[in-house]
N, C-alpha and C. Protein backbone atom coordinates (compact mmCIF):
# COMPACT_ATOMS: atom_id res chain seq x y z
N UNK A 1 88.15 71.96 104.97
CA UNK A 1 89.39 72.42 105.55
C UNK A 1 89.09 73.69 106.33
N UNK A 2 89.53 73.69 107.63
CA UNK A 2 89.09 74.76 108.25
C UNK A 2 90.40 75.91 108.26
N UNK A 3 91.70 75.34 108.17
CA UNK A 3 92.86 76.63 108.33
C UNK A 3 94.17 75.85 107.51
N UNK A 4 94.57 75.76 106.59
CA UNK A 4 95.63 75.72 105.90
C UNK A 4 96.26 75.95 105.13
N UNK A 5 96.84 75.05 104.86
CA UNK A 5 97.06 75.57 103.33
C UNK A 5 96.76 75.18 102.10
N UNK A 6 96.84 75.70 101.28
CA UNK A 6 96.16 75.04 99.77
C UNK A 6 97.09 74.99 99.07
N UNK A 7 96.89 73.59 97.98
CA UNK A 7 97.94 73.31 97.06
C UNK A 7 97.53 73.56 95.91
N UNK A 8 97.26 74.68 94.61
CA UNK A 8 97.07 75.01 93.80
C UNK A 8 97.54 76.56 92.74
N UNK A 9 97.76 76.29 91.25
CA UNK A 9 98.27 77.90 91.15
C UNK A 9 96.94 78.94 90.80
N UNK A 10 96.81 79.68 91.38
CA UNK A 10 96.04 80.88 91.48
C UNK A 10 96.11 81.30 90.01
N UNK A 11 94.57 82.26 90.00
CA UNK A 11 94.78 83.08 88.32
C UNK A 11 95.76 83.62 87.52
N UNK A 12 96.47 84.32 88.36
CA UNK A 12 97.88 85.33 88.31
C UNK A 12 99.21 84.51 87.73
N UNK A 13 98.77 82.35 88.26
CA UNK A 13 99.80 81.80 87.65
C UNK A 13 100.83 81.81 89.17
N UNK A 14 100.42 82.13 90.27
CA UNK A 14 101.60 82.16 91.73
C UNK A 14 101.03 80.88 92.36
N UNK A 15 102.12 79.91 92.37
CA UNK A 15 102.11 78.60 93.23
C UNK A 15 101.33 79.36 94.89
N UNK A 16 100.02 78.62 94.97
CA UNK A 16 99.77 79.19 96.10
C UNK A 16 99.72 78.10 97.24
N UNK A 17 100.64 77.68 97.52
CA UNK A 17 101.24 76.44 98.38
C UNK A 17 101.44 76.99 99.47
N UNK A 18 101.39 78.50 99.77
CA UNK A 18 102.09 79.24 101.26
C UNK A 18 100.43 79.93 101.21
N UNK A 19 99.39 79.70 100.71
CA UNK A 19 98.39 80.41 101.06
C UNK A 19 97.44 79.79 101.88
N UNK A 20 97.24 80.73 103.30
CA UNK A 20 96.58 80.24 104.13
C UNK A 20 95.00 80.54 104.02
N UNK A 21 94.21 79.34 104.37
CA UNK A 21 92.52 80.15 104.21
C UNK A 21 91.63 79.99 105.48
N UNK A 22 91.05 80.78 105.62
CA UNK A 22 90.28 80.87 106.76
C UNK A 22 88.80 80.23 106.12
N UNK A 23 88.59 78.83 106.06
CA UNK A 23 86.96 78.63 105.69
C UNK A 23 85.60 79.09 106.30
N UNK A 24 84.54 79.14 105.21
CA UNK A 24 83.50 79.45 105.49
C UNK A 24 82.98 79.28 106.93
N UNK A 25 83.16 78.14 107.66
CA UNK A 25 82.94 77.78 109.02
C UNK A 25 83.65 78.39 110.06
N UNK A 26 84.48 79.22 109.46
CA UNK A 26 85.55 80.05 110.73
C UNK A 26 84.83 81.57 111.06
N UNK A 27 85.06 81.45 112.54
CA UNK A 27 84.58 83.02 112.85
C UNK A 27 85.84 83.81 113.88
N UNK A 28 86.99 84.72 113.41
CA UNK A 28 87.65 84.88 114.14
C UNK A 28 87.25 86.50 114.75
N UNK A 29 87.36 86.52 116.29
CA UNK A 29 87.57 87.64 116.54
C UNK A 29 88.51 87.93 117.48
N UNK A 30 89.40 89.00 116.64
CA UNK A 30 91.15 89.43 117.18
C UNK A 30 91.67 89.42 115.83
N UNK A 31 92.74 89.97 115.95
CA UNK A 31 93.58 90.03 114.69
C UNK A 31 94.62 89.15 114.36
N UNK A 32 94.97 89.02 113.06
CA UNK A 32 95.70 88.33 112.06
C UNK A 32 96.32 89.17 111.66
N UNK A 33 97.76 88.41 111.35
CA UNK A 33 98.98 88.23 111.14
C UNK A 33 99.71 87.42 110.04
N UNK A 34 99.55 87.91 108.51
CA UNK A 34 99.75 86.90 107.65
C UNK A 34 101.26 87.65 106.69
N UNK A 35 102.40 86.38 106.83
CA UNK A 35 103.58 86.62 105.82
C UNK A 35 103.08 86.53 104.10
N UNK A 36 102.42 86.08 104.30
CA UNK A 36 101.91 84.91 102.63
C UNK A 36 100.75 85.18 102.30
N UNK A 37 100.46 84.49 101.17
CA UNK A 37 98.77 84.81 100.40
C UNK A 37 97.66 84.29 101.64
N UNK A 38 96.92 84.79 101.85
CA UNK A 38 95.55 84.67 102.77
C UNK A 38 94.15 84.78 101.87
N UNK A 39 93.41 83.91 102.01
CA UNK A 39 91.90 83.83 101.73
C UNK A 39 91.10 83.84 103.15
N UNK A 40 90.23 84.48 102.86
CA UNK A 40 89.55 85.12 104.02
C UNK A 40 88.13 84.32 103.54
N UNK A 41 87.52 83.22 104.04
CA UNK A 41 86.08 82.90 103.33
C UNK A 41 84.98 82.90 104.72
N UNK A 42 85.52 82.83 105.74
CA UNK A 42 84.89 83.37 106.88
C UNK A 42 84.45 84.59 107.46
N UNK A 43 83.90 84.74 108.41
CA UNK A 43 84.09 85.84 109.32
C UNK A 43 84.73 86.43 110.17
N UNK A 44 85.73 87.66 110.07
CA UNK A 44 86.25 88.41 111.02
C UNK A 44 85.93 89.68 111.42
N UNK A 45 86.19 89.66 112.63
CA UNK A 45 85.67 90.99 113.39
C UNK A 45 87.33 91.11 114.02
N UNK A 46 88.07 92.21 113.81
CA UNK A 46 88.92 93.07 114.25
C UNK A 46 90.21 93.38 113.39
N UNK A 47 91.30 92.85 113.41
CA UNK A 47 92.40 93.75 112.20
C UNK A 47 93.38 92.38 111.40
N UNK A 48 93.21 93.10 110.25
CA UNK A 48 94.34 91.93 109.57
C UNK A 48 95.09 92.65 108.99
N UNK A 49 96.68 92.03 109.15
CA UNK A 49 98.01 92.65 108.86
C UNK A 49 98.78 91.84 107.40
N UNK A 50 99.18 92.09 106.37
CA UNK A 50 99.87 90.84 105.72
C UNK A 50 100.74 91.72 104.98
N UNK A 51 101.38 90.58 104.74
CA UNK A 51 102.59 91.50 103.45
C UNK A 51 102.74 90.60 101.99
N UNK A 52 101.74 89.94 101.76
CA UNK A 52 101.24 89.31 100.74
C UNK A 52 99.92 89.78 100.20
N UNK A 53 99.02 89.11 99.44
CA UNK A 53 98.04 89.39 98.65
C UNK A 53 97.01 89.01 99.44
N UNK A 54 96.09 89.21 99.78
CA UNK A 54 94.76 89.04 100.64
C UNK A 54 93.66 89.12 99.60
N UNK A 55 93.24 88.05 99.74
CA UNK A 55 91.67 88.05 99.20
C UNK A 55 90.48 87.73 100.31
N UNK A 56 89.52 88.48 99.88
CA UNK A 56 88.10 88.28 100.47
C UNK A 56 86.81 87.62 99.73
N UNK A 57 87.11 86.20 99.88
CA UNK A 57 86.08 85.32 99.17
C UNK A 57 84.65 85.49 99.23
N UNK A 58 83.64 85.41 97.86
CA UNK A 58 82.72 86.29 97.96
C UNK A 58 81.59 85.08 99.38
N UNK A 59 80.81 85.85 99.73
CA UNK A 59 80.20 85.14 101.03
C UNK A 59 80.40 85.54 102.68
N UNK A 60 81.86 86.22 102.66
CA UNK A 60 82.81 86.52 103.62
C UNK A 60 82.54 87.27 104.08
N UNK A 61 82.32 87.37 105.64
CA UNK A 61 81.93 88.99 105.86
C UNK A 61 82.88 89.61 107.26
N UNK A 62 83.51 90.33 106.84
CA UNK A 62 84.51 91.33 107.79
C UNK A 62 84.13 92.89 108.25
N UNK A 63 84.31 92.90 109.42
CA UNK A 63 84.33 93.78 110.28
C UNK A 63 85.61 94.31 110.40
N UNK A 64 86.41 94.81 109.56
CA UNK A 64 88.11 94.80 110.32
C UNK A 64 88.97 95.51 109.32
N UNK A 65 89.56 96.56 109.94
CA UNK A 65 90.82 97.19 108.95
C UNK A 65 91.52 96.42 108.28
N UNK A 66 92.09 96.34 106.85
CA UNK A 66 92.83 95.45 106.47
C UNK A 66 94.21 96.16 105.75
N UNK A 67 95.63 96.07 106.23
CA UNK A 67 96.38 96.02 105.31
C UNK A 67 97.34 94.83 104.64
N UNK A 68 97.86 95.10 103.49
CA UNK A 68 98.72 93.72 102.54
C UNK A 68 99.02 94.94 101.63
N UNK A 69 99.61 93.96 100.59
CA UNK A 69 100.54 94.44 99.36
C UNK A 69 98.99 94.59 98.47
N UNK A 70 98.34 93.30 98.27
CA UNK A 70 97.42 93.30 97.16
C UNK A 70 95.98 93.12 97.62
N UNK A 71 95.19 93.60 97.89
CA UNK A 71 93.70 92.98 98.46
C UNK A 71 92.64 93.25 97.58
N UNK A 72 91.86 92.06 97.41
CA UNK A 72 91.10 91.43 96.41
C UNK A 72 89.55 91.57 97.00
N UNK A 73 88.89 91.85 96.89
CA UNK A 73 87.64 91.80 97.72
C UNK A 73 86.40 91.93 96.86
N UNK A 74 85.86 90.05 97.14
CA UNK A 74 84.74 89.73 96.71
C UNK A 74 83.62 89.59 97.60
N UNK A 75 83.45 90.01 99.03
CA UNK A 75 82.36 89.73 99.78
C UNK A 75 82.23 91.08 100.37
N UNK A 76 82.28 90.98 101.49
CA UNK A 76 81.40 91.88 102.38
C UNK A 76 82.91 92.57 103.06
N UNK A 77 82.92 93.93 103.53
CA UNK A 77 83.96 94.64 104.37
C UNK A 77 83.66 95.96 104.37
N UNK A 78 83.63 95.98 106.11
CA UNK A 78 83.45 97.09 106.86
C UNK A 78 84.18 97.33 107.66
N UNK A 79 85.45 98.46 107.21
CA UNK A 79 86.86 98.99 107.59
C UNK A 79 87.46 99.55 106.45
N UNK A 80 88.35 100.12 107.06
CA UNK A 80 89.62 100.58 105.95
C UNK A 80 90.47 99.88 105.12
N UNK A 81 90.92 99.91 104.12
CA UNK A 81 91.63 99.40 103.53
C UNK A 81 93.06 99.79 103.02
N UNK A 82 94.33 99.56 103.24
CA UNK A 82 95.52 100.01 103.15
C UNK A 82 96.32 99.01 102.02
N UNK A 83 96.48 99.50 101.26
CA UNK A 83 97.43 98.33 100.05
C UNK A 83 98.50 98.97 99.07
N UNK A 84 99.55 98.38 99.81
CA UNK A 84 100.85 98.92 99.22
C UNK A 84 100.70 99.17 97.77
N UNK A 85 99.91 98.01 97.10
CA UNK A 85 99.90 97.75 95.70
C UNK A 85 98.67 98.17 95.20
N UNK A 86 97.83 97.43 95.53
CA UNK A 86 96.99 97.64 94.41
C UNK A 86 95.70 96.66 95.56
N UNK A 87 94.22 97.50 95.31
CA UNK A 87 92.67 97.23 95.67
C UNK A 87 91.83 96.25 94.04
N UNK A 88 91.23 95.51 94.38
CA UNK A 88 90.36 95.10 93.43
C UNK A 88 89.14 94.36 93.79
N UNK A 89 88.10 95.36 93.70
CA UNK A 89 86.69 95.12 94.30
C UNK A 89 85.89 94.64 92.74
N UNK A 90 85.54 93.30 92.95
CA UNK A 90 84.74 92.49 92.13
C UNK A 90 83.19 93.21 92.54
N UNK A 91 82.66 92.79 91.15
CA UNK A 91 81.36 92.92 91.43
C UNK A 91 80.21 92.43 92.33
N UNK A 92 80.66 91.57 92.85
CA UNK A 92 80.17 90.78 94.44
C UNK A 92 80.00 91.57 95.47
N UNK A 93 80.81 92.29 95.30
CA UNK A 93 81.68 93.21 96.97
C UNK A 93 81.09 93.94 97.41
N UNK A 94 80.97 94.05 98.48
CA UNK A 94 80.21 95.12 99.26
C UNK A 94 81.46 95.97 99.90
N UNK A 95 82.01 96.64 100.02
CA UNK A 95 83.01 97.45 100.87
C UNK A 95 82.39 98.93 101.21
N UNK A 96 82.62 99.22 102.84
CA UNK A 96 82.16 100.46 103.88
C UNK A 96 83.02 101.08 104.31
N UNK A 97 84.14 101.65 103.84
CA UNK A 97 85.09 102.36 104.04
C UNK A 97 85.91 103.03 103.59
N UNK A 98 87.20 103.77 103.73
CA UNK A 98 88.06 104.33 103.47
C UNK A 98 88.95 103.08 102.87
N UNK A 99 89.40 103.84 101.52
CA UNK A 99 90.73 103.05 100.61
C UNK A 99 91.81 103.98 100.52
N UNK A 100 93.19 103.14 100.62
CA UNK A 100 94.37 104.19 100.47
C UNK A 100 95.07 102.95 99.50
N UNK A 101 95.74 103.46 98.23
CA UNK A 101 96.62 102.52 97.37
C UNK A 101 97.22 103.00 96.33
N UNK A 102 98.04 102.74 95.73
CA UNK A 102 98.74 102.92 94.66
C UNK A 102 97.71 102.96 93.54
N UNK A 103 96.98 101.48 93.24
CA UNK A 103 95.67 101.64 92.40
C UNK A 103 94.65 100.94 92.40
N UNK A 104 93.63 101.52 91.91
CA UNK A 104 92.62 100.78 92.51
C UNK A 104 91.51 100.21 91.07
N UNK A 105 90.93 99.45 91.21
CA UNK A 105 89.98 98.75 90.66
C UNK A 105 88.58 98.45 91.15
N UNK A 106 87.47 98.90 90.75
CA UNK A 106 86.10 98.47 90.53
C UNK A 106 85.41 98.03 90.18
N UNK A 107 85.02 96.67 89.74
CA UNK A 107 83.87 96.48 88.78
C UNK A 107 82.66 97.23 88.75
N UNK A 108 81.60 96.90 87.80
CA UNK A 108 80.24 96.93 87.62
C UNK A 108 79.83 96.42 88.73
N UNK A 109 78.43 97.45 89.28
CA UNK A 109 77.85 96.06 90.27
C UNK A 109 78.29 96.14 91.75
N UNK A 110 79.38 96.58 91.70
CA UNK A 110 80.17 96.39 93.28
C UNK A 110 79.67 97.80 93.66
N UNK A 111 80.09 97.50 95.15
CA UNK A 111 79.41 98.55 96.08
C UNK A 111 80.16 99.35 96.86
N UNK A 112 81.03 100.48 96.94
CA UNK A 112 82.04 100.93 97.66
C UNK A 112 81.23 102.17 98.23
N UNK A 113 81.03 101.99 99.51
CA UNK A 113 80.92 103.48 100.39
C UNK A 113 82.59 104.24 100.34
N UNK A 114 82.23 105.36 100.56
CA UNK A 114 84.08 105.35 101.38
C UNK A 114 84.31 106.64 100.66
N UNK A 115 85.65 106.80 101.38
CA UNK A 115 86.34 107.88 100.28
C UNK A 115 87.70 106.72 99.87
N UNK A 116 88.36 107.12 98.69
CA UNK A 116 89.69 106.63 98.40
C UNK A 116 90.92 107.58 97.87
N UNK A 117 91.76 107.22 98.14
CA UNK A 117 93.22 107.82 98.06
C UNK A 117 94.32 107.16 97.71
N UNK A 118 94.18 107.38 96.48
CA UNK A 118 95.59 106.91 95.64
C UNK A 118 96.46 107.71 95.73
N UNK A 119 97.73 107.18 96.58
CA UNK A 119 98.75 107.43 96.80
C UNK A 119 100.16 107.19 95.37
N UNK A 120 101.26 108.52 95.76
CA UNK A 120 102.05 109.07 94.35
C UNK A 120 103.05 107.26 94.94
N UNK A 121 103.42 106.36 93.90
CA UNK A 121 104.10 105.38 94.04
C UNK A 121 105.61 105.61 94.65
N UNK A 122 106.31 104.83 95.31
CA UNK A 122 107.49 105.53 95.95
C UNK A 122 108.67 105.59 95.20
N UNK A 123 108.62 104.76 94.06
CA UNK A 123 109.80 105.34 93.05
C UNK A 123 109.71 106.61 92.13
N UNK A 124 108.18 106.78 92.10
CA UNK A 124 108.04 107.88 91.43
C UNK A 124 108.54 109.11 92.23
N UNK A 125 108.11 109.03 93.90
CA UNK A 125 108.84 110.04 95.02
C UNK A 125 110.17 110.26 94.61
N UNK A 126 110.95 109.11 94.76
CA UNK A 126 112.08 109.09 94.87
C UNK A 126 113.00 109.85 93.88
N UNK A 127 112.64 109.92 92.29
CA UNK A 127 113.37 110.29 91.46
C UNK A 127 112.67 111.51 90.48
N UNK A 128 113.48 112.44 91.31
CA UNK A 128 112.46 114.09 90.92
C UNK A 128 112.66 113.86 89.83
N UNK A 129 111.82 115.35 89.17
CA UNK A 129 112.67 115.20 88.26
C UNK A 129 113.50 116.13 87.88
N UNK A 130 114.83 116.09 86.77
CA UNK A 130 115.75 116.84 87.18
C UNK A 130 115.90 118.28 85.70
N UNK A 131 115.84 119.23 86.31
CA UNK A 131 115.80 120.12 85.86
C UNK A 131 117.52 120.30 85.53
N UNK A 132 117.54 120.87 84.05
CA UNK A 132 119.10 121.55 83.82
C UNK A 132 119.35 122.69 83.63
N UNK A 133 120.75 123.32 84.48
CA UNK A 133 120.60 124.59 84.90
C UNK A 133 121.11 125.18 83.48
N UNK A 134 120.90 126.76 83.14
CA UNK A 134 121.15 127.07 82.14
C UNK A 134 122.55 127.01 82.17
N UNK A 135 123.29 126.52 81.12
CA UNK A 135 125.06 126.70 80.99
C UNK A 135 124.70 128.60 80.55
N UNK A 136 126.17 128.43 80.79
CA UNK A 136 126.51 129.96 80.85
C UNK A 136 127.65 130.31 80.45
N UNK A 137 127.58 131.24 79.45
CA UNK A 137 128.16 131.53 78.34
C UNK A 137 129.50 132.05 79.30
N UNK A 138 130.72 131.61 78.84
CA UNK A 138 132.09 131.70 79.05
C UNK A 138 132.42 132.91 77.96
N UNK A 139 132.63 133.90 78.00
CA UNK A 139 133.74 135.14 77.11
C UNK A 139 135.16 134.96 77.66
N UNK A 140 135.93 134.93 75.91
CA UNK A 140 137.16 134.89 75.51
C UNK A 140 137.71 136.03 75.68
């Protein structure tokens, strides 16, 4: 299969029926544009955008900034990485760049150049916290 979709449920237990994969035989260069789960088992050279979970199948080798909600990375990547949610570099992985995420994960074994930056979550922004002012004594 060179670009479709796959009918199976993923580890996590998510019907991955909307997940598109780029096979081993694919070499794209230009960027992607993904609503839904993406497997990456090819080669890309330039930017991928998603608002789903992205994985990088181990074998895979990218040249290319990547942002999504969740990115999984078992092969090869050289770029930045942006994830609303959450990074998880298997022990396979080679990654050459800058990470920004909520949280991140490493195995044993795996290879991260880079700097990373875990970012404060946005509900945690959202709801200071709230200090109470001293009451104050009323005289009769």
């Amino acid at each position: 299969m060179a670009f479709g979709s796959k009918r199976e449920v993923s580890q996590t237990g998510i019907n991955t029926s909307d997940q598109s994969v780029l096979a081993k035989d694919i070499v794209v260069k230009g960027d992607l544009i993904c609503q839904g789960l993406l497997r990456i088992e090819g080669k890309v050279e330039g930017a991928i955008k998603g608002n789903g979970e992205i994985t990088i199948a181990e074998g895979a080798e990218l040249k290319a900034d990547i942002e999504g909600r969740k990115i999984i990375v078992l092969g090869k990547v050289e770029g930045n990485i942006k994830a609303k949610e959450s990074v998880e570099i298997i022990s396979s992985a080679k990654v050459f760049g800058d990470i920004t995420t909520d949280k991140i994960s490493i195995e044993e074994g795996a290879v991260f150049t880079g700097k990373c930056v875990t970012k404060v979550p946005e509900k945690a922004k959202e709801e200071p916290s709230k200090k109470e002012e001293p009451k104050k004594g009323v005289s009769k």
